[in-house]
Protein backbone atom coordinates (compact mmCIF):
# COMPACT_ATOMS: atom_id res chain seq x y z
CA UNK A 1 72.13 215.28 186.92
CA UNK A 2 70.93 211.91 184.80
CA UNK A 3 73.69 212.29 182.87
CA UNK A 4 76.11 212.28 186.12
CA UNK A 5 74.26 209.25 187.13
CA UNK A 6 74.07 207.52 184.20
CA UNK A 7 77.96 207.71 184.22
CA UNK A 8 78.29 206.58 187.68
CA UNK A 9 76.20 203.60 186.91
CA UNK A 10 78.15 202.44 183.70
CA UNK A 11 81.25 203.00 185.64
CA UNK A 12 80.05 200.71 188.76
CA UNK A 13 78.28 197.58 186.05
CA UNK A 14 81.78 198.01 183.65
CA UNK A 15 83.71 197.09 187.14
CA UNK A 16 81.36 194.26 187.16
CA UNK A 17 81.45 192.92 184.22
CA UNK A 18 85.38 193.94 183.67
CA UNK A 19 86.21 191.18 186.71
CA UNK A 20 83.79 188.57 185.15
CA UNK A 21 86.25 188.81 182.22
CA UNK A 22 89.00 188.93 183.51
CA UNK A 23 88.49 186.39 186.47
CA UNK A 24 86.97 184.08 183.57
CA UNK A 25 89.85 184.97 181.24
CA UNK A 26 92.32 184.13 183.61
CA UNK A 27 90.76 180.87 184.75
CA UNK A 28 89.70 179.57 181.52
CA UNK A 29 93.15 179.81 180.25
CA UNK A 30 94.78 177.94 183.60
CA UNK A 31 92.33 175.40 183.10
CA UNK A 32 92.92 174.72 179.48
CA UNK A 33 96.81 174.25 179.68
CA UNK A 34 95.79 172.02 182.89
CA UNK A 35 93.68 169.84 180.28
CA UNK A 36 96.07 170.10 177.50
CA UNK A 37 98.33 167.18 178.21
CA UNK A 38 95.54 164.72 180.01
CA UNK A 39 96.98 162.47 177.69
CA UNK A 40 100.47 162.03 179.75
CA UNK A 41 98.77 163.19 182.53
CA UNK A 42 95.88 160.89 182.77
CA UNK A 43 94.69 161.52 186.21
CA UNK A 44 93.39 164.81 185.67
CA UNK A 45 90.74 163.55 183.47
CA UNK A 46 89.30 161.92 186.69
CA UNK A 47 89.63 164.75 188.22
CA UNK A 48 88.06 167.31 185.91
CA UNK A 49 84.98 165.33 185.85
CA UNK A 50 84.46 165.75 189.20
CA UNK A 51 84.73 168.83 189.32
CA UNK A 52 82.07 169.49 186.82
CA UNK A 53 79.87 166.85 188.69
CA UNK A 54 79.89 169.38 191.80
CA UNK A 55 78.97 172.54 189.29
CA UNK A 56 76.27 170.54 188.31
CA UNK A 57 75.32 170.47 191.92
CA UNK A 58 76.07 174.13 192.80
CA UNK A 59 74.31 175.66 189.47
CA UNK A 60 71.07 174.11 190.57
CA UNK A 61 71.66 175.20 193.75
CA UNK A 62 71.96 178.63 192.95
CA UNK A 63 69.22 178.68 190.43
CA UNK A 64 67.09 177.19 192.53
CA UNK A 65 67.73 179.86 195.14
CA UNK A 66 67.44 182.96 192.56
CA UNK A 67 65.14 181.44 189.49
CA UNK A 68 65.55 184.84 188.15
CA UNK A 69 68.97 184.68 186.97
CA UNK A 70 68.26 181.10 184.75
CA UNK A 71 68.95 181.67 180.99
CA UNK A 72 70.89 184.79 179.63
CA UNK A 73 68.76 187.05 181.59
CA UNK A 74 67.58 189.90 179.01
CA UNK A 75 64.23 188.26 179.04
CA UNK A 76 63.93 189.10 182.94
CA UNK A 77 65.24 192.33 182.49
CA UNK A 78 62.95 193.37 180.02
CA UNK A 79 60.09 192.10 182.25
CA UNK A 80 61.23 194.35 184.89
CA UNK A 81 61.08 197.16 182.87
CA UNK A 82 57.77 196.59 181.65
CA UNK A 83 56.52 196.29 185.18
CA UNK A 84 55.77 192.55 184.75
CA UNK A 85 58.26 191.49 187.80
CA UNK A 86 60.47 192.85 190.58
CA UNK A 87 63.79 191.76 192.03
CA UNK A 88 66.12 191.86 194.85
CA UNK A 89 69.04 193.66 192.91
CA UNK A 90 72.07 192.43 195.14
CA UNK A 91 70.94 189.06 195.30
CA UNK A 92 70.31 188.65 191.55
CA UNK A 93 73.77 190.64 191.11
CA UNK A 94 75.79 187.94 193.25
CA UNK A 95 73.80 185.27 192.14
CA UNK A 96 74.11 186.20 188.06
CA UNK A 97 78.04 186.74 188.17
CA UNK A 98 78.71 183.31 190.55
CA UNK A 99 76.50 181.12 188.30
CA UNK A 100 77.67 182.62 185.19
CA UNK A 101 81.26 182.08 186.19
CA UNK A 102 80.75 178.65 187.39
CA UNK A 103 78.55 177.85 184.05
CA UNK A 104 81.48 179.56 181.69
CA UNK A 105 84.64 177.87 184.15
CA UNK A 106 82.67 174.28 182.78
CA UNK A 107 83.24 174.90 179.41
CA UNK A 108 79.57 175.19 178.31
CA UNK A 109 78.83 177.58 174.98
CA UNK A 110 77.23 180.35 176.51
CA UNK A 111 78.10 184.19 176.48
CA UNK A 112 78.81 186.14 179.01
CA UNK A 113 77.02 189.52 177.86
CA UNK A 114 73.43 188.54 177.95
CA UNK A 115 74.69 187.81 181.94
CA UNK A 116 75.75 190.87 182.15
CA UNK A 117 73.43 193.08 180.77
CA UNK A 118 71.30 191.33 183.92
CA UNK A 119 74.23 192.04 186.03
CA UNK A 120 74.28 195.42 184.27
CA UNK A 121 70.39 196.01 185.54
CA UNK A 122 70.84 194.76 188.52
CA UNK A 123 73.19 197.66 189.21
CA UNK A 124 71.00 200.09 188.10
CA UNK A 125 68.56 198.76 189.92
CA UNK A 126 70.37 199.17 193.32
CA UNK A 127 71.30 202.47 191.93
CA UNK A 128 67.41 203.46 191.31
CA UNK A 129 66.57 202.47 195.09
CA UNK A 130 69.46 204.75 195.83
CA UNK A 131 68.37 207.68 193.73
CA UNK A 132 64.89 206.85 194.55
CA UNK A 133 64.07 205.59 197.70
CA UNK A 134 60.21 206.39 197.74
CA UNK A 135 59.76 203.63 195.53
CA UNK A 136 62.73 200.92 195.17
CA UNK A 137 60.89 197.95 193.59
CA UNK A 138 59.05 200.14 191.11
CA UNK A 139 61.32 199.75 187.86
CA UNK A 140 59.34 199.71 184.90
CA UNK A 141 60.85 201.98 182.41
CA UNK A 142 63.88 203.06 184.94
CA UNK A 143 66.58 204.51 183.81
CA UNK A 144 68.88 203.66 185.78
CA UNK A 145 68.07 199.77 185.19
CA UNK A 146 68.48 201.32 181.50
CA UNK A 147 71.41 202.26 181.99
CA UNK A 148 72.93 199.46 184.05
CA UNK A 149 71.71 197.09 180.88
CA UNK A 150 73.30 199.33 178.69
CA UNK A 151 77.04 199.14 180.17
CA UNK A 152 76.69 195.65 180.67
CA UNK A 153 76.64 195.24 176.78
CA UNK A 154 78.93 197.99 175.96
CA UNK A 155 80.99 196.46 179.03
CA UNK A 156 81.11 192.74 177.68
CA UNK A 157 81.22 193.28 174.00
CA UNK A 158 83.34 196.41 174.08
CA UNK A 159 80.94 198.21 171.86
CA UNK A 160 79.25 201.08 173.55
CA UNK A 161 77.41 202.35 170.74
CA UNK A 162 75.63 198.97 170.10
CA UNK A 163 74.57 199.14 173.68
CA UNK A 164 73.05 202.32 173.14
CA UNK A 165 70.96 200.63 170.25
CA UNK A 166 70.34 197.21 171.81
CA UNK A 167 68.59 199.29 174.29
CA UNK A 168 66.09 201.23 172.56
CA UNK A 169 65.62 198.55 169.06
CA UNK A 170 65.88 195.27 171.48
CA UNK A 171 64.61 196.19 174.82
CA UNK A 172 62.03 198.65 173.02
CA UNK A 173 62.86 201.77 176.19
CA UNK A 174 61.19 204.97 175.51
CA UNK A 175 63.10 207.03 173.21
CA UNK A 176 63.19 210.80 175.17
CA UNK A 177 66.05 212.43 175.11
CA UNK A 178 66.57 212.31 179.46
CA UNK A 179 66.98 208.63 178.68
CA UNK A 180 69.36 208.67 176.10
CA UNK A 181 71.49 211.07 177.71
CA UNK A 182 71.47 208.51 180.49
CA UNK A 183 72.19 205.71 178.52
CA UNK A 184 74.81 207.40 176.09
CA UNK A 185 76.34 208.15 179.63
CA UNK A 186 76.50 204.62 181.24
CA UNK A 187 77.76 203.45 178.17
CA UNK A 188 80.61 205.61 178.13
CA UNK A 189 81.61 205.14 181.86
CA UNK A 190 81.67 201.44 181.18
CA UNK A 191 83.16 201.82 178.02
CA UNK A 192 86.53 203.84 179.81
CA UNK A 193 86.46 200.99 182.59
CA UNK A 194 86.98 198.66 180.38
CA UNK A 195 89.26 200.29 178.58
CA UNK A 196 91.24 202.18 180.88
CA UNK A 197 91.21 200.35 184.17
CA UNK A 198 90.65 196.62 182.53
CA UNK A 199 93.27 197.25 179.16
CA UNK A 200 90.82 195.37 177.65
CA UNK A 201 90.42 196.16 173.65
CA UNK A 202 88.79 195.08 170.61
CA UNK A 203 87.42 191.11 170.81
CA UNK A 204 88.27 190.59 167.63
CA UNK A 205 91.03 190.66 165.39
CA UNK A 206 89.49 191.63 162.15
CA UNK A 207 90.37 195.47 161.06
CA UNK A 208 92.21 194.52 158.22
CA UNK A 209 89.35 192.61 156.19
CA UNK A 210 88.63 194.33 152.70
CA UNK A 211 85.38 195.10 151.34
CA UNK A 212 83.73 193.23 148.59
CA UNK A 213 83.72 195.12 145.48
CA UNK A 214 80.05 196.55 144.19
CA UNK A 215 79.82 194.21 141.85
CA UNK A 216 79.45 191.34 144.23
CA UNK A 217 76.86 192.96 146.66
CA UNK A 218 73.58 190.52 144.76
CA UNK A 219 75.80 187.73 146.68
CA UNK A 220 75.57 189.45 150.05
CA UNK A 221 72.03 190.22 149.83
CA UNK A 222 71.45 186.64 148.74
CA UNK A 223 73.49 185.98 151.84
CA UNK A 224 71.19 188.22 154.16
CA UNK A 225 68.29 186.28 152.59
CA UNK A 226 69.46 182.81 152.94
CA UNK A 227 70.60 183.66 156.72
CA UNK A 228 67.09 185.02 157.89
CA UNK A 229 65.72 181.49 157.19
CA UNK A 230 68.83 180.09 158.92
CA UNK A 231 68.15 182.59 161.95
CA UNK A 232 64.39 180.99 162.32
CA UNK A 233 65.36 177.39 162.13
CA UNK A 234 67.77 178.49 165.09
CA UNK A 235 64.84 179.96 167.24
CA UNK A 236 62.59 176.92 166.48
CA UNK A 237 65.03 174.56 167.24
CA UNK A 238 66.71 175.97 170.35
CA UNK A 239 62.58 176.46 171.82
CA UNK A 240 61.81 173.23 170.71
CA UNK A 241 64.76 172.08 172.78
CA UNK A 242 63.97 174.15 175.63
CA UNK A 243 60.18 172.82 175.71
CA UNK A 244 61.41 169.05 175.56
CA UNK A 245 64.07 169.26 178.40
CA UNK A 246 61.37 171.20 180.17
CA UNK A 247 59.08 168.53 180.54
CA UNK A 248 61.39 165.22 180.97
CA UNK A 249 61.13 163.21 183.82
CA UNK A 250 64.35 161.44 183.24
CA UNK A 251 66.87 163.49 184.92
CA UNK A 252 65.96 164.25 188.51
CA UNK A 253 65.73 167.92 188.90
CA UNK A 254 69.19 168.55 191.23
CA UNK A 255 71.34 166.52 188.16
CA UNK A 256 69.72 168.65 185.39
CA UNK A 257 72.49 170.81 184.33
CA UNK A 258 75.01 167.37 184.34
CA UNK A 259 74.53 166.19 181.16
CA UNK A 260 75.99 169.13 179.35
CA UNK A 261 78.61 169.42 181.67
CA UNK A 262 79.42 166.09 180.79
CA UNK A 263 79.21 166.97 177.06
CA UNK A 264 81.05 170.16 177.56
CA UNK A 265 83.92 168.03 179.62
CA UNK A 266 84.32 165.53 176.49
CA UNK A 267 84.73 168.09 174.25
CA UNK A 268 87.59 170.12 176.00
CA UNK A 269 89.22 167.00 176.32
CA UNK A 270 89.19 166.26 172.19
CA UNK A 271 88.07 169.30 170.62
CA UNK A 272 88.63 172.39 172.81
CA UNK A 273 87.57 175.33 169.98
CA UNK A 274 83.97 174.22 170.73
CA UNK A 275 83.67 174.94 174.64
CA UNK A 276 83.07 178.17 175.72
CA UNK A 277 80.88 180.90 173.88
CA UNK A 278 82.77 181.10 170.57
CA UNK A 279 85.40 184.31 170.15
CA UNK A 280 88.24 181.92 169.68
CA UNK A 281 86.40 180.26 166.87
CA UNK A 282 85.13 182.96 164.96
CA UNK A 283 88.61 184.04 165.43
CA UNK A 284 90.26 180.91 164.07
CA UNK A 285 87.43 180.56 161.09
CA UNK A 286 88.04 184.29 160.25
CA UNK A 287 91.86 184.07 159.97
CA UNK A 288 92.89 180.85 158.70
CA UNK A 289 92.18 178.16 156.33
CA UNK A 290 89.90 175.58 157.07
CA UNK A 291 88.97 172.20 155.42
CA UNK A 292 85.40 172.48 154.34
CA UNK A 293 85.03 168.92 155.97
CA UNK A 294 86.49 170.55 158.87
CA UNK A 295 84.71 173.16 158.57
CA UNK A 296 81.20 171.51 158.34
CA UNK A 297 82.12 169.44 161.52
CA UNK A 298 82.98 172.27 163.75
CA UNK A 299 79.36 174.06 162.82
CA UNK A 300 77.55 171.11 163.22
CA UNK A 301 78.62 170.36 166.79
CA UNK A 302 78.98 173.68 167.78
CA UNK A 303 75.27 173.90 166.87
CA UNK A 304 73.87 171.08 168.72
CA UNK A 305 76.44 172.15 171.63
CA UNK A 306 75.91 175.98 171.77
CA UNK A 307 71.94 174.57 171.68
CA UNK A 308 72.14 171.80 174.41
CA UNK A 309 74.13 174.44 176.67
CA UNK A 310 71.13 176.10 177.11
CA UNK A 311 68.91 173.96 178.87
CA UNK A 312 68.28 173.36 182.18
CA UNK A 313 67.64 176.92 183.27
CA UNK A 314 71.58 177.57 183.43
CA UNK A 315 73.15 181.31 183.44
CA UNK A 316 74.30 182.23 180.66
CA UNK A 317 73.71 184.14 177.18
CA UNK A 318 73.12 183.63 173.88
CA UNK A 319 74.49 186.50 172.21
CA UNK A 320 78.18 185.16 171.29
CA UNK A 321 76.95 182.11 170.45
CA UNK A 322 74.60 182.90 168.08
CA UNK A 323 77.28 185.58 166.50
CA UNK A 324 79.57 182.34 166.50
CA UNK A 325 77.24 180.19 164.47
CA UNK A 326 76.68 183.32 162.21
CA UNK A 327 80.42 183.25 161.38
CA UNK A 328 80.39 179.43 161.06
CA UNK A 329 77.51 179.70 158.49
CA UNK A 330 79.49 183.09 156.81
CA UNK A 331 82.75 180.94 155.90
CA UNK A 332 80.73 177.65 154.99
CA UNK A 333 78.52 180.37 152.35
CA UNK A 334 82.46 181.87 151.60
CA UNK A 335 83.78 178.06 150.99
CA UNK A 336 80.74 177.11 148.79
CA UNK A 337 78.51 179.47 146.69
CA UNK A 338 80.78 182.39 146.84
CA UNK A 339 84.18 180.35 145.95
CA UNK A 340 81.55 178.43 143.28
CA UNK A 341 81.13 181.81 141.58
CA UNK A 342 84.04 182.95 141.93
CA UNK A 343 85.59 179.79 139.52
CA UNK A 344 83.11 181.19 137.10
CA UNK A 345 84.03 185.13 137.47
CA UNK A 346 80.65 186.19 138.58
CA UNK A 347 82.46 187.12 142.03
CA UNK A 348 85.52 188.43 143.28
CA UNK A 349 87.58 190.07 146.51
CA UNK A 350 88.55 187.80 149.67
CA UNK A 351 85.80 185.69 151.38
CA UNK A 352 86.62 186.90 154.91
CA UNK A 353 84.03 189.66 155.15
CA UNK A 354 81.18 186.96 154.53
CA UNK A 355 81.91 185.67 157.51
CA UNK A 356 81.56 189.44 159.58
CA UNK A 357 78.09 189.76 157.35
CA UNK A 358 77.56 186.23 158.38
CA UNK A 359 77.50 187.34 161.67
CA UNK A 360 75.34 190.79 161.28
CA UNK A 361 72.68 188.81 159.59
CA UNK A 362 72.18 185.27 161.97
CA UNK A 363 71.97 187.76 164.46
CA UNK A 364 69.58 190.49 162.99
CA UNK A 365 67.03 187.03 162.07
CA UNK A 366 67.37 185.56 165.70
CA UNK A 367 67.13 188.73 168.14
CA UNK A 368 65.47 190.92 165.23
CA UNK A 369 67.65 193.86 166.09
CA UNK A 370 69.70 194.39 162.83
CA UNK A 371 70.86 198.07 163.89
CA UNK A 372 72.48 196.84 167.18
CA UNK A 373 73.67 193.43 165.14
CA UNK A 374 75.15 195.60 162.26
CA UNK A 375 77.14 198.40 164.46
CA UNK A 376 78.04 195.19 167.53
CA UNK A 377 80.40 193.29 165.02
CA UNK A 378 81.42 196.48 163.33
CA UNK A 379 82.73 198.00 166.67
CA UNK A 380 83.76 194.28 167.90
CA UNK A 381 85.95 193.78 165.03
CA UNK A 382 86.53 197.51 163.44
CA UNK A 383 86.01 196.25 159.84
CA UNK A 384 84.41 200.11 158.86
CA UNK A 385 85.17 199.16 155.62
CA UNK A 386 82.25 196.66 155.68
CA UNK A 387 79.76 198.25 157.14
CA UNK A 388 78.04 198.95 153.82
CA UNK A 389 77.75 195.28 153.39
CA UNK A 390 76.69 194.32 156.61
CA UNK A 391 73.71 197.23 156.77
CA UNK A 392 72.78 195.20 153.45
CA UNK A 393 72.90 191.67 155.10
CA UNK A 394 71.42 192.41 158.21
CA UNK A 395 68.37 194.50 157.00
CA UNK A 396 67.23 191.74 154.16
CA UNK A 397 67.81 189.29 157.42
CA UNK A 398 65.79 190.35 159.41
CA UNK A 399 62.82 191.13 156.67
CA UNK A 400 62.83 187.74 155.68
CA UNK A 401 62.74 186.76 159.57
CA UNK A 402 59.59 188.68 159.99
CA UNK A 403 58.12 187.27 156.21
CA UNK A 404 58.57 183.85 158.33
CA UNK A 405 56.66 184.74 161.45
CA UNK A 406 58.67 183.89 163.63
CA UNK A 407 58.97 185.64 166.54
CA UNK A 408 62.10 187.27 167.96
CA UNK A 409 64.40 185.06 170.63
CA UNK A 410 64.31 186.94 173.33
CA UNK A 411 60.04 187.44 173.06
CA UNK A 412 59.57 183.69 172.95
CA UNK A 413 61.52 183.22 175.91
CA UNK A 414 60.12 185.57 177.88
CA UNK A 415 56.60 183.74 177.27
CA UNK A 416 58.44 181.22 179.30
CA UNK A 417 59.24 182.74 182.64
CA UNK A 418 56.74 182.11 185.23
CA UNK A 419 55.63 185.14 187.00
């Protein structure tokens, strides 16, 4: 019977999710030929401007209205489980997927799957006061809100497996076997939505990426090493960024979320690869030939950008950016140590699989889930042939992370959300 449900629940949060991305597929790509010849066209840069001026409006609006669905909205999600907090599931459902839309239509860099792994909950959540109508607010350690979480990643990354695992190493659920049947479940009836009914496949285009040999596996470990430090200067400055915008008296409360709408607006006018969480970058750094001036440019702003996006208690997650920075920092460590060895003979083999183990190991350091990390970009891009490589990375990642004591992303924000 938990199995049935858990199906019926991944089914109902992949339909979710599955017309976020399409609707924000769609839209996004309307917009962008729109923008692309404001040059000629001069008046629509006018135009555009306002229109992000009235998201600004309408994202405080709606935040202010549902406070729960602010930031990517795993933190809140794991609260409910734990019994810390209780929500309205079809408000925080409508709310999450309109202000995530909005946020991602702006051009902001923020993902879409830590949304809808909330959006994801929120399903279950309606689906536990279905199932259990003796007590509909009472959802710590539900498995239906479980599940729900569990389709929303499997839903938005295409990697049910990794939602499996994000569920039990990240959002720490009980591991008995009732609740990974249930979870196994959703994830497969979200997985076939999107797959089936959405024709959605693989994110990334990366299957045909080769191995490094054995004999250059010191250089990915060194890689996993260097990255766990890189992963906790991330979390320090992106809560150091949070705290400051928190407490500026500046910006009048309703005109918070303007100023990086204004930022995001500039840059899809002059450099359109940074808006938007990242696929098309890690994409475009993955597959072709960059200038390492070039190169260097694009991570430094998308740092400060994917960073800055953040604030102001807007929807949206941090999951694809933070894999986007991870492949950023994996072809700047191809273009310079790795390509320095490799003048020398002490490496060999193509560079483009330090960017995938780029990837693995920012994210094992930030979110401190290296499992989920390591089989997410494996079933994202289906490089199987580097999954050796990327257990390596991501495990030393996320051991230095914890030599550092830092703590993970997701903890630190939830010691932010007031109760």
């Amino acid at each position: 019977m938990l199995a049935m449900r858990g199906l019926a629940t991944g089914l109902c949060a992949g339909c979710v999710v599955g017309l976020l991305r399409l609707s924000h597929d769609r839209a996004a790509a309307r917009v962008a030929l729109w923008l692309e010849e404001w040059r000629e066209v001069w008046w629509t840069v006018p135009i555009w401007f306002v229109v992000l001026v009235a998201l600004a409006v309408i994202l405080r609006r709606i935040v202010r209205e549902e406070p729960l669905i602010s930031g990517s909205g795993i933190p809140q999600t794991e609260l409910a489980l734990a019994g810390r907090l209780s929500f309205t599931w079809w408000r925080v459902l409508l709310a999450k997927f309109l202000g995530s839309w909005l946020a991602l239509f702006g051009g902001l860099a923020l993902g879409r799957e830590g949304p809808s792994i909330q959006m994801g909950g929120a399903v279950g959540a309606g689906f536990h006061a279905l199932w259990r109508p003796a007590a509909p607010h009472a959802l710590t350690g539900s498995p239906y809100v479980v599940a729900g979480a569990v389709a929303g990643l499997a839903a938005a990354f295409g990697a049910p497996a990794a939602g499996v695992l994000f569920a039990f190493e990240e959002m720490k659920s009980r591991r008995d076997t009732s609740l990974i049947v249930a979870a196994c479940a959703s994830a497969i009836g979200a997985h076939l939505m999107i797959r089936i009914v959405f024709g959605m496949g693989r994110i990334l285009p990366f299957a045909g990426f080769e191995a490094p040999p054995l004999s250059s596996f010191w250089i990915v470990a060194l890689e996993g090493a260097v990255f766990g430090v890189l992963g906790v200067g991330y979390n320090k400055t992106l809560l150091w960024l949070h705290d400051r915008e928190a407490g500026q008296t500046l910006i009048p409360d309703r005109w918070r979320a303007l100023p990086p709408l204004l930022l995001a607006g500039c840059l899809a006018l002059f450099a359109p690869l940074l808006i938007g969480g990242g696929e098309s970058l890690i994409i475009f750094v993955g597959e072709h030939d960059v200038a390492l001036k070039t190169l260097i440019l694009l991570l430094a702003f998308k740092y400060l950008f994917a960073q800055y996006s953040t604030v102001a208690s807007i929807p949206g997650g941090l999951l694809m950016p933070i894999l986007c920075l991870g492949a950023l920092w994996g072809r700047l460590w191809a273009e310079l140590p790795v390509s320095a060895l490799a003048a020398h003979g002490l490496a060999s083999g193509s560079v483009q699989p330090y960017v995938l183990f780029g990837m693995v190991s920012y994210f094992a350091a930030t979110v401190r889930a290296p499992l989920t990390g390591i089989v997410l970009v494996t079933e994202m891009s289906g490089t199987y042939t580097c999954l050796p490589g990327s257990l390596l990375a991501g495990l030393i990642a996320c051991k230095v992370a914890n030599l550092l004591h830092c703590p993970p992303v997701y903890d630190s924000l939830k010691e932010r959300i007031r109760l």
